[in-house]
Protein backbone atom coordinates (compact mmCIF):
# COMPACT_ATOMS: atom_id res chain seq x y z
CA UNK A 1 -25.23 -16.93 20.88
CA UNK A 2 -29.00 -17.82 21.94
CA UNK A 3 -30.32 -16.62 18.32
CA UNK A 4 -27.96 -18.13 17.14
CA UNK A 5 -28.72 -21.62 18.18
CA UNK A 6 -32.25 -20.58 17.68
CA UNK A 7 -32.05 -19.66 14.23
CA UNK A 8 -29.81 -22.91 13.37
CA UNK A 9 -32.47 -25.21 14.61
CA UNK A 10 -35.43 -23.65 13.16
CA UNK A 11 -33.66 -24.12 10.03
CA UNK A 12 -32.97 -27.48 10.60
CA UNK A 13 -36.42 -28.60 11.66
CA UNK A 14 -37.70 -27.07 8.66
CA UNK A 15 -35.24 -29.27 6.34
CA UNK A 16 -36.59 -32.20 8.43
CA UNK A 17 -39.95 -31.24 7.77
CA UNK A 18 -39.21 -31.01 3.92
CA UNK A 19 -37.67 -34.44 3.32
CA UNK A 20 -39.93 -36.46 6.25
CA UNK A 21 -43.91 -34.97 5.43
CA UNK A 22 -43.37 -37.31 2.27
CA UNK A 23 -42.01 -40.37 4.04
CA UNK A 24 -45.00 -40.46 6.93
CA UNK A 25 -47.65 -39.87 4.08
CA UNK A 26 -46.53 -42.81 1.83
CA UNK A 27 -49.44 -45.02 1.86
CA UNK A 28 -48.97 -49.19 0.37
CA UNK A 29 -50.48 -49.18 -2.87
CA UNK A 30 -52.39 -52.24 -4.00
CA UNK A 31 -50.81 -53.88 -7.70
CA UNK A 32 -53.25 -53.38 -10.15
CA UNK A 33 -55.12 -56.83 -11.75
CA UNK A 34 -53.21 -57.75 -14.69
CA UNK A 35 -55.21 -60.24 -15.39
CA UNK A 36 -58.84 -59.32 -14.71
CA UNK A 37 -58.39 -56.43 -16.73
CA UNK A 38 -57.29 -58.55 -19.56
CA UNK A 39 -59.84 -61.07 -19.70
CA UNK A 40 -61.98 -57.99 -19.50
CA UNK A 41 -60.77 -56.76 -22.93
CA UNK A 42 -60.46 -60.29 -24.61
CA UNK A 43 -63.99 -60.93 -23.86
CA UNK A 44 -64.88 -57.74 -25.55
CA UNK A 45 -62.63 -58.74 -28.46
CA UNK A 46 -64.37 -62.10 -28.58
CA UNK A 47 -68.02 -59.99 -28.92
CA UNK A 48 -66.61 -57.91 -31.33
CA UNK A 49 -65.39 -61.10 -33.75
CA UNK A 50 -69.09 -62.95 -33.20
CA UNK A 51 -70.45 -59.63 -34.58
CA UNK A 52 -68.05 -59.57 -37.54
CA UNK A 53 -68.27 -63.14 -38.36
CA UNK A 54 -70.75 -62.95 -41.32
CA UNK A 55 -68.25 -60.75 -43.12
CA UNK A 56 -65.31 -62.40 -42.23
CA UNK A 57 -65.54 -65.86 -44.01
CA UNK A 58 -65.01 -69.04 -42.15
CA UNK A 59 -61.64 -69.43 -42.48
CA UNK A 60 -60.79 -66.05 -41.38
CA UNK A 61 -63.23 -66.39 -38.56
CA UNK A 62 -61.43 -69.56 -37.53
CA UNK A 63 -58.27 -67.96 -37.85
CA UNK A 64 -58.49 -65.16 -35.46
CA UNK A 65 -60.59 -67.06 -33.03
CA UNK A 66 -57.51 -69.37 -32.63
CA UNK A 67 -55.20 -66.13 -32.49
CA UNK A 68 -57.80 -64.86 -29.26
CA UNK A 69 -57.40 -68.15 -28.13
CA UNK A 70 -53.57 -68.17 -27.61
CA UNK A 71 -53.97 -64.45 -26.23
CA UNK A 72 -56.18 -65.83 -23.48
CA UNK A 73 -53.73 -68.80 -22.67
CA UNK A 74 -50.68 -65.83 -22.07
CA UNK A 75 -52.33 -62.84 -20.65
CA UNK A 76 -54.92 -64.27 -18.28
CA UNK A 77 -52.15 -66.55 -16.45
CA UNK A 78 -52.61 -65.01 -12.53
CA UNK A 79 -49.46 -62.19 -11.88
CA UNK A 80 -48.33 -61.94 -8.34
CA UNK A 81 -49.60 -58.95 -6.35
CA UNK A 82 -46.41 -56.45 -5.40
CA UNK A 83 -44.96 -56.16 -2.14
CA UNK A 84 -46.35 -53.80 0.33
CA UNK A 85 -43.80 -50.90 0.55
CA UNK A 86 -41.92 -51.77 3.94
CA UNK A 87 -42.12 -48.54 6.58
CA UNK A 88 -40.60 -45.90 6.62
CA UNK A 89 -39.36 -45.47 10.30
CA UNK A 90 -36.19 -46.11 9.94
CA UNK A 91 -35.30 -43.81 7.08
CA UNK A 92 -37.12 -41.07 9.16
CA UNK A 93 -34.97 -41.84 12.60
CA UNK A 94 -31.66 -41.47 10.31
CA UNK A 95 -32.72 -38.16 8.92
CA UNK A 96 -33.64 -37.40 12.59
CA UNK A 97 -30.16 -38.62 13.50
CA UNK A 98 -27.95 -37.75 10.70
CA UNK A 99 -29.05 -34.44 9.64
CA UNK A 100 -28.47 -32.27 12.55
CA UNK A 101 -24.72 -34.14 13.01
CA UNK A 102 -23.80 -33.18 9.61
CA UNK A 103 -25.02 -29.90 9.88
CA UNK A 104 -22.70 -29.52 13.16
CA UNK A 105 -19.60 -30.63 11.34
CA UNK A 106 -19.98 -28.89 8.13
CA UNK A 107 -20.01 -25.94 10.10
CA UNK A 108 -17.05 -26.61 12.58
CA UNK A 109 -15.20 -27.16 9.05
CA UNK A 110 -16.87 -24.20 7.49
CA UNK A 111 -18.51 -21.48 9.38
CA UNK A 112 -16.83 -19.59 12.54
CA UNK A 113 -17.25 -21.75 15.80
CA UNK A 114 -15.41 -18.63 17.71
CA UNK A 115 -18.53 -16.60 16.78
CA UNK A 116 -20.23 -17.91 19.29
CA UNK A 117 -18.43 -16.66 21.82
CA UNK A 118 -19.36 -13.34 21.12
CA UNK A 119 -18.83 -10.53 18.44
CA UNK A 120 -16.08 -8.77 21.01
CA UNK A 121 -14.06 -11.91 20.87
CA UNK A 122 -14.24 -12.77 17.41
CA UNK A 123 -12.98 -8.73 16.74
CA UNK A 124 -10.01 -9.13 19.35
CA UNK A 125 -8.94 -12.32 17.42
CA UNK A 126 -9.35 -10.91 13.73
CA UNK A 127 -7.45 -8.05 15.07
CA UNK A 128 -4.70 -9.80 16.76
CA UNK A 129 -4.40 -12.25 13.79
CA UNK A 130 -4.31 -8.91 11.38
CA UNK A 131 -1.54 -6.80 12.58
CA UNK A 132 1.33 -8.69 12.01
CA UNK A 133 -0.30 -10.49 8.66
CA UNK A 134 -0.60 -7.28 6.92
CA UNK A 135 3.45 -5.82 6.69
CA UNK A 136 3.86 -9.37 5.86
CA UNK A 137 1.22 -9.27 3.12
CA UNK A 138 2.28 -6.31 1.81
CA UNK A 139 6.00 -7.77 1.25
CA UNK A 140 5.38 -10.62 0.05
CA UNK A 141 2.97 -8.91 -2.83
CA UNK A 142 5.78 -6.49 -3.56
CA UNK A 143 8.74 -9.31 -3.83
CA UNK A 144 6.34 -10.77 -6.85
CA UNK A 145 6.09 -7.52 -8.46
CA UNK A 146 9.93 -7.41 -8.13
CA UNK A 147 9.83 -11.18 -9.20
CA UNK A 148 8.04 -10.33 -12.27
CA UNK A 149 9.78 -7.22 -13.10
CA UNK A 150 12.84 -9.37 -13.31
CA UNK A 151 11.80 -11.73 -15.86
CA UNK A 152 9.82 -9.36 -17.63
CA UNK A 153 12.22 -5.99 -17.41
CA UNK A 154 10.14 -3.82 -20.05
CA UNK A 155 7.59 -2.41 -18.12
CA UNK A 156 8.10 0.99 -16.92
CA UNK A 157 4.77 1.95 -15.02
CA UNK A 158 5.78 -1.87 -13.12
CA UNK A 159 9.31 -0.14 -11.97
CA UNK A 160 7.42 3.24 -10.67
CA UNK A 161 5.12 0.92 -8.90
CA UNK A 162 7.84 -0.76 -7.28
CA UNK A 163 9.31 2.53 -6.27
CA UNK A 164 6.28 3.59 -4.74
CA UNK A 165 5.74 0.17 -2.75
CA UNK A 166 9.45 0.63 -1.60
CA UNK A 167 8.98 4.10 -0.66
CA UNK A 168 5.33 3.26 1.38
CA UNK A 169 7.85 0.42 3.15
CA UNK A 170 10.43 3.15 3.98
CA UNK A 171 13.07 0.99 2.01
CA UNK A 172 14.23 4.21 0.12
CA UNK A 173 17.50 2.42 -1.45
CA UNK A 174 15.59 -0.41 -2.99
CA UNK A 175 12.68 2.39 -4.06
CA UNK A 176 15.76 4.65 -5.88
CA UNK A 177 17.14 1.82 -7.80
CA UNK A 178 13.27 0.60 -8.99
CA UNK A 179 13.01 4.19 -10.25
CA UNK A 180 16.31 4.57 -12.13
CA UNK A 181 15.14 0.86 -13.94
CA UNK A 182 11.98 2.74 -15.54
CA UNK A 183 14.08 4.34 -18.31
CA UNK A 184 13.13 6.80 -21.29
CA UNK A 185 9.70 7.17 -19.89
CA UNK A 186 11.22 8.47 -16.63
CA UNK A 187 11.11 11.81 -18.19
CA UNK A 188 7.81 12.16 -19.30
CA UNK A 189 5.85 11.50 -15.91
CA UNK A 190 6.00 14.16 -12.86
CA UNK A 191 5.02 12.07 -10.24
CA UNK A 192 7.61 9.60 -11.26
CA UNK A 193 10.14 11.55 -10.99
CA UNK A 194 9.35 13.55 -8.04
CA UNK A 195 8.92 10.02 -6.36
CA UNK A 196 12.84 9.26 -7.41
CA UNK A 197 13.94 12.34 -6.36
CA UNK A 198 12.04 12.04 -2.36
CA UNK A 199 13.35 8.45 -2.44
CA UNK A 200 17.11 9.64 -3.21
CA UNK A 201 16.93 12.53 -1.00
CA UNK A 202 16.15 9.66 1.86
CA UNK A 203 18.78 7.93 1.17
CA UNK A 204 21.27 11.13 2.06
CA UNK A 205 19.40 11.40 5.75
CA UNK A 206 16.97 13.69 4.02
CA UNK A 207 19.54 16.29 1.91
CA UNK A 208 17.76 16.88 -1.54
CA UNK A 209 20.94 18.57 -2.61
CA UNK A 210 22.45 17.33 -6.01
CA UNK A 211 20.19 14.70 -8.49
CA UNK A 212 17.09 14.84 -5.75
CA UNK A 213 16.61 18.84 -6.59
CA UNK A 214 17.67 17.96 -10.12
CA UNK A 215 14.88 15.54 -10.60
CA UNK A 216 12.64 17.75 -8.68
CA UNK A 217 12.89 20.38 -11.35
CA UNK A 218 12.46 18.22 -14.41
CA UNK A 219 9.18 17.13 -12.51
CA UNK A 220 8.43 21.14 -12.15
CA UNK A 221 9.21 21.62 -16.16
CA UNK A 222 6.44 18.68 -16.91
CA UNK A 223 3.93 19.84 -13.67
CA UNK A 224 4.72 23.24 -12.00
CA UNK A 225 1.91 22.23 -9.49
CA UNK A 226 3.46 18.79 -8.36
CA UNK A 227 3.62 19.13 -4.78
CA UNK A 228 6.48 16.87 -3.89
CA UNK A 229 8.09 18.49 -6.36
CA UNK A 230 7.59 21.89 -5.24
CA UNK A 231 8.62 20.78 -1.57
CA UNK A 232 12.22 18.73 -2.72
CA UNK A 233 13.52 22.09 -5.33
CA UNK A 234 12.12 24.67 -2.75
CA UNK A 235 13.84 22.95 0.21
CA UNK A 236 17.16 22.37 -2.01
CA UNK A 237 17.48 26.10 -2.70
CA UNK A 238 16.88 27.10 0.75
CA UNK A 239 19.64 24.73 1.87
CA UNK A 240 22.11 25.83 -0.67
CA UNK A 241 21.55 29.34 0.64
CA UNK A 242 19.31 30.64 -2.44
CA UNK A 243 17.08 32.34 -0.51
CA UNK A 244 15.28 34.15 -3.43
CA UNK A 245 14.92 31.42 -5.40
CA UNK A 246 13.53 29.21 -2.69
CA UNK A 247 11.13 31.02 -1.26
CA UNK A 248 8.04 31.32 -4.08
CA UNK A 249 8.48 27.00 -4.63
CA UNK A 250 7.91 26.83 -0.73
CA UNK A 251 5.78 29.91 -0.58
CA UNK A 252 3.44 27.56 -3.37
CA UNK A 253 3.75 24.18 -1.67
CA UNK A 254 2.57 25.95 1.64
CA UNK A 255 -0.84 26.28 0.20
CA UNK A 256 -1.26 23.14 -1.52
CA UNK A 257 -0.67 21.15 1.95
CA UNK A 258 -3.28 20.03 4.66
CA UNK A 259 -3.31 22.69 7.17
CA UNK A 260 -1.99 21.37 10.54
CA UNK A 261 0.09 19.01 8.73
CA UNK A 262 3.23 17.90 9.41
CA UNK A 263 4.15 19.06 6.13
CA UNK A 264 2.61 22.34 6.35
CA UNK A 265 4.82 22.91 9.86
CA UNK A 266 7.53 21.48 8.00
CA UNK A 267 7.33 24.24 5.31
CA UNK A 268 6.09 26.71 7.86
CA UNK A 269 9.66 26.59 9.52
CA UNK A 270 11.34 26.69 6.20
CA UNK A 271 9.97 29.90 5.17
CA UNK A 272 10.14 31.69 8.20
CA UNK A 273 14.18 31.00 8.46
CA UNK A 274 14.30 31.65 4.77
CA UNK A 275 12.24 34.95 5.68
CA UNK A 276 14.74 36.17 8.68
CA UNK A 277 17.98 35.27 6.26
CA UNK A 278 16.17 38.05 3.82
CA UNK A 279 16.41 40.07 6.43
CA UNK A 280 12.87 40.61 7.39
CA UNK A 281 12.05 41.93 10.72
CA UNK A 282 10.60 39.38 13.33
CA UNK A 283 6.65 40.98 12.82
CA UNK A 284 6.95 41.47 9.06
CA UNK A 285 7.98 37.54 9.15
CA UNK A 286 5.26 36.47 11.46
CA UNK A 287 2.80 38.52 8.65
CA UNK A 288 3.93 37.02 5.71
CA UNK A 289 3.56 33.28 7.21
CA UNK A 290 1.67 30.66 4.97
CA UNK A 291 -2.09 31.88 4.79
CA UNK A 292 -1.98 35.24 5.88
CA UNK A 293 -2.31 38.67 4.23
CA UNK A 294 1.09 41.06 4.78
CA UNK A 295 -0.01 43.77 6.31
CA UNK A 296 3.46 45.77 5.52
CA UNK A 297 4.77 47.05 2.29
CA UNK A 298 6.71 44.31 0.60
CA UNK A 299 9.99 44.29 2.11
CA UNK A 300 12.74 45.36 -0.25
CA UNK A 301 15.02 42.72 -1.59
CA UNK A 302 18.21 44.44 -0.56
CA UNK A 303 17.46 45.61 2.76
CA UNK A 304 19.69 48.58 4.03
CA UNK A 305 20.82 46.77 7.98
CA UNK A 306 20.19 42.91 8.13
CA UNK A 307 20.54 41.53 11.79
CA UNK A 308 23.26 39.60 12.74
CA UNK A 309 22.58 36.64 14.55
CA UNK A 310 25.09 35.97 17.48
CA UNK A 311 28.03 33.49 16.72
CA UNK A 312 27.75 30.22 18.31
CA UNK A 313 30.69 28.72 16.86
CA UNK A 314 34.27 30.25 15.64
CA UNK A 315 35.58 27.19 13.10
CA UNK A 316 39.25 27.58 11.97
CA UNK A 317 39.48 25.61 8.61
CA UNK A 318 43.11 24.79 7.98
CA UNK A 319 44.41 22.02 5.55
CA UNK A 320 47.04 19.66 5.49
CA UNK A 321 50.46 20.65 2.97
CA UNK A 322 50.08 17.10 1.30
CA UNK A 323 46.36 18.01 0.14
CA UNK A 324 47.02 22.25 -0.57
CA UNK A 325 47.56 21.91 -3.90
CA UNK A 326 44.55 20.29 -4.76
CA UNK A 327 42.28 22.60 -2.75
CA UNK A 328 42.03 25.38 -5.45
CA UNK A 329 39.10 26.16 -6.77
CA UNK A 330 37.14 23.90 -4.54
CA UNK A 331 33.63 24.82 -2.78
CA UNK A 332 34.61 24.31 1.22
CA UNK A 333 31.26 23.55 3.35
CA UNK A 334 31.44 23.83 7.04
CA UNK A 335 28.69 21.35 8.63
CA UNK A 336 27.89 20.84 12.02
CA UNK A 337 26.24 17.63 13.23
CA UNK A 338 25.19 15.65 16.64
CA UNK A 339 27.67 13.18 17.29
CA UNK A 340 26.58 9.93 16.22
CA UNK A 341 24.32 10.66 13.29
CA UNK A 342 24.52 11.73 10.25
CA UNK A 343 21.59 14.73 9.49
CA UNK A 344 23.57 18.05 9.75
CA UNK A 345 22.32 20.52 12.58
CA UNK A 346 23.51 23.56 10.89
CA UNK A 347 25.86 24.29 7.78
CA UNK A 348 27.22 27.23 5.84
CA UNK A 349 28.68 27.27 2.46
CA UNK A 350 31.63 29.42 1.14
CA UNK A 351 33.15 29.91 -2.84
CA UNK A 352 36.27 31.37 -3.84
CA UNK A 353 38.03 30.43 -0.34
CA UNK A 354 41.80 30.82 0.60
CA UNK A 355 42.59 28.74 3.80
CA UNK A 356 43.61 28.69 6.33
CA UNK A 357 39.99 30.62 6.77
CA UNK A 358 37.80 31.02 9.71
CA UNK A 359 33.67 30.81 9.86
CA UNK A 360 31.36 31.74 12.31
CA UNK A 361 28.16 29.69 13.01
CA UNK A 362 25.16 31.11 13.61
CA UNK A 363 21.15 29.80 15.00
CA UNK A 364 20.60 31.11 11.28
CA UNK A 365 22.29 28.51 9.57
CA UNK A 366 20.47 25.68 11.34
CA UNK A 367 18.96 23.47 9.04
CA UNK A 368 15.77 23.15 11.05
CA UNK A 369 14.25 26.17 13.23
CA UNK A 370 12.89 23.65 15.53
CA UNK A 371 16.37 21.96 16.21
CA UNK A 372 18.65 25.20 16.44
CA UNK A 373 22.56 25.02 16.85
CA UNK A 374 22.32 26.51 19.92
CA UNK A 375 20.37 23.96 21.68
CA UNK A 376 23.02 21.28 20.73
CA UNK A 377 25.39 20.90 23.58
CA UNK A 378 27.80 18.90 21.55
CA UNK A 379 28.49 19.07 17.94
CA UNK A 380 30.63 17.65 15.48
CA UNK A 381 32.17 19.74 12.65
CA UNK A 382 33.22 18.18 9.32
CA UNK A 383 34.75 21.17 7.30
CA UNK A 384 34.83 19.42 3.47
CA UNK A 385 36.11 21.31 -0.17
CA UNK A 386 33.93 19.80 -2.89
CA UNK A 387 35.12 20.26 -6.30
CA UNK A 388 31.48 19.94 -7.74
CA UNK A 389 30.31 22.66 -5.13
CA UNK A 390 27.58 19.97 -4.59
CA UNK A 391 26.49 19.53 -1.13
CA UNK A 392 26.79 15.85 -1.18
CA UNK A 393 29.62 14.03 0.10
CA UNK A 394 31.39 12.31 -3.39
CA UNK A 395 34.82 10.35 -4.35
CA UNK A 396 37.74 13.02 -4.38
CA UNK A 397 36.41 15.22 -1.98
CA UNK A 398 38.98 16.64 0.93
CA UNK A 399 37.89 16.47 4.30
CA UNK A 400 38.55 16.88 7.97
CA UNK A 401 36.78 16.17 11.66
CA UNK A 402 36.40 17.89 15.05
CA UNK A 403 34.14 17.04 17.60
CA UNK A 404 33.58 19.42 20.46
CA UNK A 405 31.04 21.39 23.14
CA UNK A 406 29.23 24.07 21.54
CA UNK A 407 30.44 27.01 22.15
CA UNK A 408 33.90 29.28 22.33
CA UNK A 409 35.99 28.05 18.89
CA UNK A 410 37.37 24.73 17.24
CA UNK A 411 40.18 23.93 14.66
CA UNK A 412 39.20 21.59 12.04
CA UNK A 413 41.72 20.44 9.64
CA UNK A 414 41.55 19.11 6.22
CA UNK A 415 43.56 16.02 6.29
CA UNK A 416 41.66 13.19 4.26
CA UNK A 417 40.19 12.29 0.57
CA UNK A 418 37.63 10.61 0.55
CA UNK A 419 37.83 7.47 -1.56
């Protein structure tokens, strides 16, 4: 604060000193003599006519003596002296007075007054003042883009941009529907689509079962190295139970990612279930992790003895008469949530089915390692016939509810379509 105020009025004395060195030198001038300077040059003009009179002629001579004459009568008439410049004191005391004022209000107006209270202060405000202005910022940038894009619909790099801005605000149902606006040129750019597909697969509570792993794919055909891409179709297969298939997509995405991520533990717990369901044994899986080097033989893809994991959970799928004859043919999935939400906990997936049928759930059908079935006290069990054999709930499909502690055995029947 004290150089401050130093600094300010240094500055300002040496504007003072500028505009007032020039008002204490002024000095009163004397007028010059009008008049004694022009009888000065008529007398010489009056020499100069004497000396020229010989060759002038009479007449002429008489003629410009005359016009001399008249000269004399106008420009030797006394001229009053100018006034004495009056003093400058009081323009000085106003620029003494004046000055310094202005300079304080221009910068109350201006400048930052809170500085002076200290650089600590001044960061506590601007921070205070920051955090909620930036979300708000941020919104009101992306409704103008949105704003635009309505008037102006035919701009497809505008729609992924939107996407993305929905996505970074975690409004994934507003990102999906930017995305499916860009059109045609949707399926020439990985990133684009690999962005739709991760903002549809947030929409489903995370599942990037049906058009998320679908779009993830296309993005794969355009850039096999797209990351996001790699992650969405890797984590699809492995939840659809295609173990094979899933595990070089993860296996790749795994060393593309930050290490210590939360993406890297993410896929880290993917491949290691995906690793047990092979049947690998518990050190050749703890070898073959993301960035190590095997140190076994590779494991053979049909191993002779896979361990079973113990069965949590006996589920008796029955369905109702009214809805039997439209169960053939239809893909049943058994899912097991936490009461209340919406994520499944664990879920297994059977083809070809005849019910009534029962299914056993396992730790090994959890959908994360980190949240197994058997650390769920109480579960809810949705047992569901798709005719699609898509994961994803959709019109038409036959369903039924349980909810239940974990443990022992439950009967879920099929009693509802969904509309």
């Amino acid at each position: 604060m004290t150089s401050f105020l130093l600094a300010a009025t240094l500055l300002t004395a040496g504007v003072l000193s500028i505009m007032l060195l020039p008002l204490l030198g002024q000095r009163s001038r004397r007028s010059v003599d009008r008049a004694a300077v022009n009888a000065r040059l008529l007398r010489e003009d009056m020499a100069a006519l004497e000396r020229d009179r010989a060759s002038l002629g009479e007449a002429e001579y008489e003629r410009a003596r005359e016009e001399l004459a008249r000269r004399v009568l106008a420009d030797t008439a006394p001229m009053p002296q100018a006034r004495r410049a009056g003093s400058a004191l009081p323009t000085v005391a106003g620029l003494l007075l004046s000055l310094p004022v202005c300079a304080g209000l221009l910068y109350e107006l201006l400048g930052t007054p809170a500085a002076l209270a200290g650089a600590q202060a001044v960061a506590a405000t601007s921070a205070q003042a920051a955090a909620p202005a930036a979300p708000t910022q941020v919104q009101k940038m992306v409704d103008s883009l949105a704003a635009k894009l309505a008037a102006h619909p035919d701009d497809p790099a505008g729609w992924a941009m939107l996407g993305r801005s929905y996505g970074v605000l975690g409004e994934f149902g507003k990102a999906a529907a930017a995305y499916a606006r860009v059109g045609p040129q949707l399926q020439h750019h990985a990133r684009w689509l690999a962005e739709y597909a991760d903002a549809l697969a947030m929409t489903a509570n995370g599942s990037p079962l049906g058009k998320p792993e679908q779009l993830a794919r296309q993005a794969l055909a355009i850039d096999p190295d797209n990351l996001l891409a790699l992650m969405l179709a890797g984590y699809a297969a492995a939840s659809r139970g295609d173990d094979r298939g899933a595990l070089p997509l993860l296996e790749r995405a795994s060393r593309e990612v930050a290490a210590g991520s939360e993406d890297a533990t993410f896929l880290s717990h993917v491949i290691a279930q995906v690793r047990r369901r092979m049947g690998l044994t518990a050190a050749e899986n703890a070898a073959m992790l993301p960035g190590k080097t095997p140190d076994a033989s590779p494991v053979p893809a049909q191993p002779a003895a896979r361990p079973q994991a113990a069965v949590l959970m006996q589920v008796h799928v029955a369905i109702a008469p009214a809805l039997r004859a439209d169960a053939a043919g239809r893909t049943l999935f058994v899912i097991a949530r936490v009461p209340g939400q919406s994520m499944p906990v664990a879920a297994v997936k059977r083809a070809d089915i005849t019910l009534p049928l029962q299914v056993g759930l396992t730790d090994a059908d959890s959908m994360e390692p980190s949240v197994p079935l058997s650390k769920v006290p109480r579960v809810q069990i949705e047992a569901r016939l798709s005719a699609t054999g898509d994961a994803m709930p959709a019109r038409g499909d036959l369903y039924g509810t349980a909810t239940v502690e974990r443990g022992g055995s439950v009967d879920v029947v099929i009693d509802h379509r969904r509309p």
